[in-house]
Protein backbone atom coordinates (compact mmCIF):
# COMPACT_ATOMS: atom_id res chain seq x y z
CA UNK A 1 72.37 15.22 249.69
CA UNK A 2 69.71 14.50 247.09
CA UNK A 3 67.16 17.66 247.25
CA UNK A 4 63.00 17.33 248.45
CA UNK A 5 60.62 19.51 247.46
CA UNK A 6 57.55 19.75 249.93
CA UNK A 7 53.99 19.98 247.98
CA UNK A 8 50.86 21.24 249.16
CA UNK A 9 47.03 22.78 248.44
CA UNK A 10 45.37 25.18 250.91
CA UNK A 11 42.16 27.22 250.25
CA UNK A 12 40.50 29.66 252.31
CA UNK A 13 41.38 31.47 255.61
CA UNK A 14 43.92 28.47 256.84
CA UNK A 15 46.77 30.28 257.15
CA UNK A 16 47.54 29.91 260.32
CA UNK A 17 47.85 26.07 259.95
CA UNK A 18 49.98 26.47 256.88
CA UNK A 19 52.29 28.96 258.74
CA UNK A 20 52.84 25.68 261.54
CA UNK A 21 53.52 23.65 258.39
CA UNK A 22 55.87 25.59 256.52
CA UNK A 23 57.89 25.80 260.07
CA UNK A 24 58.06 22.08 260.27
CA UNK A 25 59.58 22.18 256.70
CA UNK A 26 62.03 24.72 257.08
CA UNK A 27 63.12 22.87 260.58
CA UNK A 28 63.51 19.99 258.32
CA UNK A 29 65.58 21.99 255.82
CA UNK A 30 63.21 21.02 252.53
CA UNK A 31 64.79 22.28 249.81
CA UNK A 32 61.55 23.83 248.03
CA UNK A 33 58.34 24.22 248.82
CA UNK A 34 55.10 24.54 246.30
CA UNK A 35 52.19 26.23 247.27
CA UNK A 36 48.93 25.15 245.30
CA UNK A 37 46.54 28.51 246.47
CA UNK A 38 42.84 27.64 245.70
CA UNK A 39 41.78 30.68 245.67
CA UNK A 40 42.75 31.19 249.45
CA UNK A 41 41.70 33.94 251.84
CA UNK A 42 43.97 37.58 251.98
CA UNK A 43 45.03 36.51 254.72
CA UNK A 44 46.50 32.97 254.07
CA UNK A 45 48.18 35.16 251.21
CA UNK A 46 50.14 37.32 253.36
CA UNK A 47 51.18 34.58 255.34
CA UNK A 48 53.07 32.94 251.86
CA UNK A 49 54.44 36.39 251.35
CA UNK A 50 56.05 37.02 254.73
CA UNK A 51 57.72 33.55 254.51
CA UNK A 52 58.65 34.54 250.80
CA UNK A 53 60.50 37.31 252.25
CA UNK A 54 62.23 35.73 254.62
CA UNK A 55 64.53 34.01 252.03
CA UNK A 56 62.26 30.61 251.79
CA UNK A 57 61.79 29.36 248.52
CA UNK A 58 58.50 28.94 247.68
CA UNK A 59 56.71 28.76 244.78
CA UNK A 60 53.22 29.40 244.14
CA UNK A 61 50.38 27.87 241.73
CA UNK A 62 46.94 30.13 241.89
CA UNK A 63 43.80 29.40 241.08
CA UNK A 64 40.79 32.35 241.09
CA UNK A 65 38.51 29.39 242.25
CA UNK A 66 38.93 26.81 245.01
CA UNK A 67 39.58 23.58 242.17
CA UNK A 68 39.49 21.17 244.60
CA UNK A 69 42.10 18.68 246.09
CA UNK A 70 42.41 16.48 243.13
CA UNK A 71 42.88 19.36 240.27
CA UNK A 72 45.19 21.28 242.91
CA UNK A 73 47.41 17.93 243.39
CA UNK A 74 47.43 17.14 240.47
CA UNK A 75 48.67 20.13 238.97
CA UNK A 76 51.06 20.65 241.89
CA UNK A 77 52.64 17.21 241.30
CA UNK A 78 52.72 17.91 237.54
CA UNK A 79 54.50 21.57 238.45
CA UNK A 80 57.27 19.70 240.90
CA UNK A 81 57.68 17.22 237.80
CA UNK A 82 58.39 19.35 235.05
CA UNK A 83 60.02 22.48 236.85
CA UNK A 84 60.78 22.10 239.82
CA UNK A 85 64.91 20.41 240.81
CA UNK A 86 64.75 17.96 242.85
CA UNK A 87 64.60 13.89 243.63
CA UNK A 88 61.94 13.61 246.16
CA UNK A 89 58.66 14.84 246.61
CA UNK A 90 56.79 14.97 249.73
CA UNK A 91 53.12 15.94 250.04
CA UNK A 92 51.38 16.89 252.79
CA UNK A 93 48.06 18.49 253.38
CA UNK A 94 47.98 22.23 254.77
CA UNK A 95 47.53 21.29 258.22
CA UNK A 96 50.20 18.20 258.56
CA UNK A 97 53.43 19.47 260.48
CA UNK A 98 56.12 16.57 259.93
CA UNK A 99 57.98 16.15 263.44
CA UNK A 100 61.37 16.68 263.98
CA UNK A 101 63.70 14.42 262.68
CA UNK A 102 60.79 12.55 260.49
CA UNK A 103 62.24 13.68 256.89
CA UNK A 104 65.05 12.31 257.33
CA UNK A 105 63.33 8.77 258.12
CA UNK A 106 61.67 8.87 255.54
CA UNK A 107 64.60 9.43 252.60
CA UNK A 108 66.24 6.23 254.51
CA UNK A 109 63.00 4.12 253.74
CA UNK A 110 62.88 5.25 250.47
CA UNK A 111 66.09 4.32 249.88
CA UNK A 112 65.55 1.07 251.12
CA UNK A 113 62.43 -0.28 249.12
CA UNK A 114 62.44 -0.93 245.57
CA UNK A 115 62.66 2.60 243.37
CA UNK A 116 58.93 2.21 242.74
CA UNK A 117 57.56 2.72 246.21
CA UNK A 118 56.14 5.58 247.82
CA UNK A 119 56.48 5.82 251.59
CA UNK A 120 53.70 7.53 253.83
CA UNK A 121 54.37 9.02 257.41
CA UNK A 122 52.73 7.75 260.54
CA UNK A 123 49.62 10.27 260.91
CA UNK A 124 49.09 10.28 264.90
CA UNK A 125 45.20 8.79 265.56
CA UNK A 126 44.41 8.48 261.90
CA UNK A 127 42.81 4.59 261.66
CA UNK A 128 43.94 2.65 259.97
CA UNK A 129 47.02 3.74 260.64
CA UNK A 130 46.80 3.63 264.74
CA UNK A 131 45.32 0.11 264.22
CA UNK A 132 48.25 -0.57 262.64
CA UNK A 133 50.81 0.76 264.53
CA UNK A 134 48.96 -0.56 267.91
CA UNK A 135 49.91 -4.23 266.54
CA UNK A 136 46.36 -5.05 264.54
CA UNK A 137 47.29 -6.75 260.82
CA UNK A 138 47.07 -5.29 258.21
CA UNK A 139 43.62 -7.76 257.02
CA UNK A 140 41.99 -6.67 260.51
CA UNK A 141 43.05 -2.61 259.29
CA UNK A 142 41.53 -3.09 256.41
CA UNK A 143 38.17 -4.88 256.86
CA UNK A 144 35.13 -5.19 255.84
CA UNK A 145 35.64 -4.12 252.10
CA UNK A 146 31.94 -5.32 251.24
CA UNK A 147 30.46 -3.28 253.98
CA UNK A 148 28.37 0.17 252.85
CA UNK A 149 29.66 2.86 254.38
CA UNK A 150 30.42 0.50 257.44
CA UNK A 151 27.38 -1.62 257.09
CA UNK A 152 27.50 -5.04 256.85
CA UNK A 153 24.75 -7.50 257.21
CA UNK A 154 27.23 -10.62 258.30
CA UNK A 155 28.23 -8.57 261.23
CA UNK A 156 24.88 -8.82 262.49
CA UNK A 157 25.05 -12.59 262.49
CA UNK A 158 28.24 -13.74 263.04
CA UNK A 159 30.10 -13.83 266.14
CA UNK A 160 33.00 -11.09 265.94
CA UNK A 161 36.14 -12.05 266.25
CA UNK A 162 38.58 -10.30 269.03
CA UNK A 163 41.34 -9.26 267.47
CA UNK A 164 44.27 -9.31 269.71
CA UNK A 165 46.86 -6.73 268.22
CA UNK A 166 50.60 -8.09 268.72
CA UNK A 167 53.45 -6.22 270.02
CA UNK A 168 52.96 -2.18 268.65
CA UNK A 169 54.73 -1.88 265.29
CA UNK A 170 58.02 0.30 265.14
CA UNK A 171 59.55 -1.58 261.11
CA UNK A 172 57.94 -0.14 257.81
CA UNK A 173 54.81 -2.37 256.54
CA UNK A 174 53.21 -2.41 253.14
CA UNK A 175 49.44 -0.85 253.09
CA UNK A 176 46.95 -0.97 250.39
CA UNK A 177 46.36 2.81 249.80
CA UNK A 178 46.35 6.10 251.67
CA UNK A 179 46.39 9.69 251.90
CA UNK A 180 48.47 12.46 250.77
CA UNK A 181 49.09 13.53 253.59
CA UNK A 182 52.44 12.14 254.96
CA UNK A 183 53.46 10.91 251.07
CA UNK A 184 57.53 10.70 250.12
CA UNK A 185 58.50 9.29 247.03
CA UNK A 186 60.94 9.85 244.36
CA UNK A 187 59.98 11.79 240.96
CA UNK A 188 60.96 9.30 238.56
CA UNK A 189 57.88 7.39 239.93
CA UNK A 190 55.52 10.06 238.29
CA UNK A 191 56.79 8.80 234.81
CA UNK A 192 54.60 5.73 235.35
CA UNK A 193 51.75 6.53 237.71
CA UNK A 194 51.64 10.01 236.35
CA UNK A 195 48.95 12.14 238.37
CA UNK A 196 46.14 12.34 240.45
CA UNK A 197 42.86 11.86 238.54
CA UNK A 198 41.36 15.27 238.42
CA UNK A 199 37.57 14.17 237.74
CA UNK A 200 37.86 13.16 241.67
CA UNK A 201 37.17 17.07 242.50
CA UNK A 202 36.97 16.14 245.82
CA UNK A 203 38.12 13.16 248.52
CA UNK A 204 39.51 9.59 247.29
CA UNK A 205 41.59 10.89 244.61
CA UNK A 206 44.47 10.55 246.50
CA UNK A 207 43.19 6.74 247.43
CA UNK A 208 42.97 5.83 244.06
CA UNK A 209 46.28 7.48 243.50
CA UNK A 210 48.49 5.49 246.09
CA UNK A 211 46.39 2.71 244.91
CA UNK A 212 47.51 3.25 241.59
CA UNK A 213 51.33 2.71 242.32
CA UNK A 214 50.64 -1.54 242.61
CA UNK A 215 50.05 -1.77 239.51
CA UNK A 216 53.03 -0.45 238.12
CA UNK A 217 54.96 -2.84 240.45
CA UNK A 218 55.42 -0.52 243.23
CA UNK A 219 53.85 -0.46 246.92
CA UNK A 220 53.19 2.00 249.53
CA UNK A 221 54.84 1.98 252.87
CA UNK A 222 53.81 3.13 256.24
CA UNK A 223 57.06 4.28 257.73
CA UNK A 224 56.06 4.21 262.13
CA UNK A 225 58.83 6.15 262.94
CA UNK A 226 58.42 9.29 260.84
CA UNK A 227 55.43 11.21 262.08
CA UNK A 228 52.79 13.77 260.95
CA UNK A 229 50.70 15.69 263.28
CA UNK A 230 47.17 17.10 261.82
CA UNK A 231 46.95 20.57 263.91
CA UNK A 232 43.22 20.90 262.80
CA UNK A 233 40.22 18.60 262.14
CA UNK A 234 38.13 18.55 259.10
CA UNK A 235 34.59 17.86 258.57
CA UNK A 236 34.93 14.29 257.75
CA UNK A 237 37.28 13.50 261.20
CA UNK A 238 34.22 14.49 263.51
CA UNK A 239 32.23 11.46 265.11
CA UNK A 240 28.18 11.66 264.42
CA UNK A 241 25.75 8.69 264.90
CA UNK A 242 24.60 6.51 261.73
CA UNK A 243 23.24 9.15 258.86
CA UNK A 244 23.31 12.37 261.11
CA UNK A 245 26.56 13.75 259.55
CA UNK A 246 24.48 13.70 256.24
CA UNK A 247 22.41 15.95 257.45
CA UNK A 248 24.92 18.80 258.74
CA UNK A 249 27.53 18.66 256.17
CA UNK A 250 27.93 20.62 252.85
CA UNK A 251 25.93 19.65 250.11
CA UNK A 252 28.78 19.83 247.39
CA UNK A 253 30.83 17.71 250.27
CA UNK A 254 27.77 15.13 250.64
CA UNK A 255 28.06 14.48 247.05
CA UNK A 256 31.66 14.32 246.15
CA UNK A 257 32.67 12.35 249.13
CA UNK A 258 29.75 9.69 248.59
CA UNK A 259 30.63 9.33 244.88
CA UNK A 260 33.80 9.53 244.85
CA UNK A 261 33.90 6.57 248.33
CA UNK A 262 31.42 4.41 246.28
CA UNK A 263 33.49 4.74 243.18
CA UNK A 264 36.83 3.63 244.78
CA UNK A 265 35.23 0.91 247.23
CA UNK A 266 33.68 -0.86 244.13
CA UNK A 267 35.85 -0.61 241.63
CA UNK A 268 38.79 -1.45 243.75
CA UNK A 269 37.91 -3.14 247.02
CA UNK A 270 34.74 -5.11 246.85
CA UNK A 271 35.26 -8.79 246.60
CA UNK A 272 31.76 -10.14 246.99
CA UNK A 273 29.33 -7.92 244.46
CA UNK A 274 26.56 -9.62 245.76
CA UNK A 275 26.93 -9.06 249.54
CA UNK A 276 27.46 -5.36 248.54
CA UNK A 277 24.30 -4.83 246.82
CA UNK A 278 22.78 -6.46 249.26
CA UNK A 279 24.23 -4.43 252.06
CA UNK A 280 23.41 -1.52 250.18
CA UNK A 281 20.07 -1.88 249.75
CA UNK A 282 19.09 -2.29 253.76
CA UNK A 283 21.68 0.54 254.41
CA UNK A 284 19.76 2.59 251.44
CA UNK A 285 16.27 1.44 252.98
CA UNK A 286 17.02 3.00 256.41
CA UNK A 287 18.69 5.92 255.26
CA UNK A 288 15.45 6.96 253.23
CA UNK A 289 13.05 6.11 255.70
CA UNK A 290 14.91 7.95 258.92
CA UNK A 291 15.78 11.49 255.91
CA UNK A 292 12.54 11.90 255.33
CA UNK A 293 11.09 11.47 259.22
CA UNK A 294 13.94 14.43 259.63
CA UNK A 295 12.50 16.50 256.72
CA UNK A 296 15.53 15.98 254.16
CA UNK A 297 14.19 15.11 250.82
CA UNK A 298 16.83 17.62 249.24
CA UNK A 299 19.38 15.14 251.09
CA UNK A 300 17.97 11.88 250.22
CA UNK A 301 18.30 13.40 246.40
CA UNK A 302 21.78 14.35 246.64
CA UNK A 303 22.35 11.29 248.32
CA UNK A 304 21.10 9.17 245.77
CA UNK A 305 22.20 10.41 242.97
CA UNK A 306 25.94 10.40 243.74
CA UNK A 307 25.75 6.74 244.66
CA UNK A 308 24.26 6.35 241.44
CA UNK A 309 27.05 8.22 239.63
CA UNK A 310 29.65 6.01 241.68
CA UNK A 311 28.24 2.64 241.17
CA UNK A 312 28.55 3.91 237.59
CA UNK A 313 31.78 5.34 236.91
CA UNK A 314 29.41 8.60 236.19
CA UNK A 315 31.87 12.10 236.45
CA UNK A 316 29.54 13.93 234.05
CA UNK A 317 27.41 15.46 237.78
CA UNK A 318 30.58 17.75 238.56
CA UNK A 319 28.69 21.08 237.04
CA UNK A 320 25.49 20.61 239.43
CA UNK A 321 27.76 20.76 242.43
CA UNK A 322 30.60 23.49 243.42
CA UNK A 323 33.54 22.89 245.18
């Protein structure tokens, strides 16, 4: 049977997550696994090394500084790629356990589409993907691509439609783009999509990647029936009202993930420029006026200045902010 190699990043004290994932993988028998360590905590290394010496073949890329997601992708995909022997890879993030039975699902999908698409696991009460999977099209999944950061002026005047979802969805469906957590795909694909962009740092980079893979004639797949299970939430999962999350999350986060959003959403998903402006200046408006009532001018400059860089294709902030 054609060999997988499992791929993934972790940083900090997370080892006890990455201990749940690397027993999903060895329950699934994955042939390899590669370890991207971003400068991770003593602890998290330990837990490589007792798994290293039970037998498990890992492999390990270090950094002495966390490099972010898209750098520590990137140069895992390029490591599985040029050393590692295999024919699939399959990415996950450090806290995704794939369920029993799930890798195998996926290798029969992959087999199934074209030799150019990548397939993605079903990540339990991740939207879209529950929208999907619940029955809702793909269209209603995927709306509102003019919106800022969920705002959208026409929503205020028009009547919303109610979407009735159909029966829930158990066949693999084509999706527009996606995370890495959950991805299978064979490594001949990296010859044409090659890897993730690394001036990302942080968040979207692996959007744009699995974006990326249309326009080399491939797709990406959600596959229903192979499933991932996140066993801890990050900051960006957690539910806040309209601009408080701002407020309470990491600077260096604040500005990556704004960028880095702004970037992808308008270079790749906006279809009416004007609308977009338009809903970004009332969004903009508010925002300002409600920071500095809270006392957050330091926010309202972050802020700013990475949806300036985004609207502008602008990587060259990177150096003011740390990972």
């Amino acid at each position: 049977m054609s060999k997988v190699c499992a791929l993934t990043v972790t940083y900090g004290d997370r080892g006890v997550f990455l201990a749940q994932v690397i027993d999903s993988l060895v329950r699934e028998k994955v042939d390899n696994i590669v370890i991207v360590d971003n400068n991770s905590s003593n602890k998290t290394k330990e837990t490589i090394e007792r798994y290293q010496s039970l037998g498990i073949c890992i492999d390990i890329i270090s950094f002495s500084s966390n490099q972010g997601s898209a750098i520590g992708f990137s140069k895992g995909i390029q490591f599985v790629f040029e050393n590692v022997d295999c024919e699939y890879i399959m990415i996950l993030d450090d806290d995704n356990v794939i369920t029993a039975g799930s890798l195998k699902v996926l290798r029969k999908n992959c087999n199934s589409f074209n030799d150019k698409s990548m397939m993605v696991a079903y990540r339990e009460g991740r939207k879209p993907y529950s929208d999907i999977v619940s029955g809702h099209s793909i269209k209603a999944a995927y709306a509102n691509k003019n919106a800022f950061f969920g705002f959208n002026l026409l929503d205020k005047f028009r009547r919303r439609k109610i979407n009735q979802p159909n029966a829930p969805l158990s066949v693999p469906i084509e999706i527009p783009f996606g995370p890495y957590g959950g991805l299978f795909f064979n490594k001949r694909i990296i010859k044409d999509i090659g890897y993730p962009d690394e001036r990302f740092v942080l968040y979207c980079d692996d959007l744009e990647y699995t974006k990326r893979i249309y326009s080399f004639g491939g797709s990406l797949v959600l596959v229903p029936m192979a499933i991932i299970q996140d066993v801890d939430n990050s900051w960006s999962k957690i539910k806040a009202k309209r601009f408080q999350n701002l407020y309470t999350s990491n600077k260096n986060q604040l500005f990556f993930s704004t960028r880095n959003s702004i970037y992808f959403q308008y270079n790749f998903l906006v279809k009416n420029k004007l609308l977009f402006f338009l809903n970004m200046v009332i969004y903009l408006t508010f925002f300002i006026c409600y920071s500095l009532l809270q006392r957050e001018a330091y926010t309202i400059r972050t802020y700013m200045l990475a949806v300036k860089a985004g609207l502008f294709r602008d990587f060259s902030q990177d150096k003011l902010f740390n990972v």
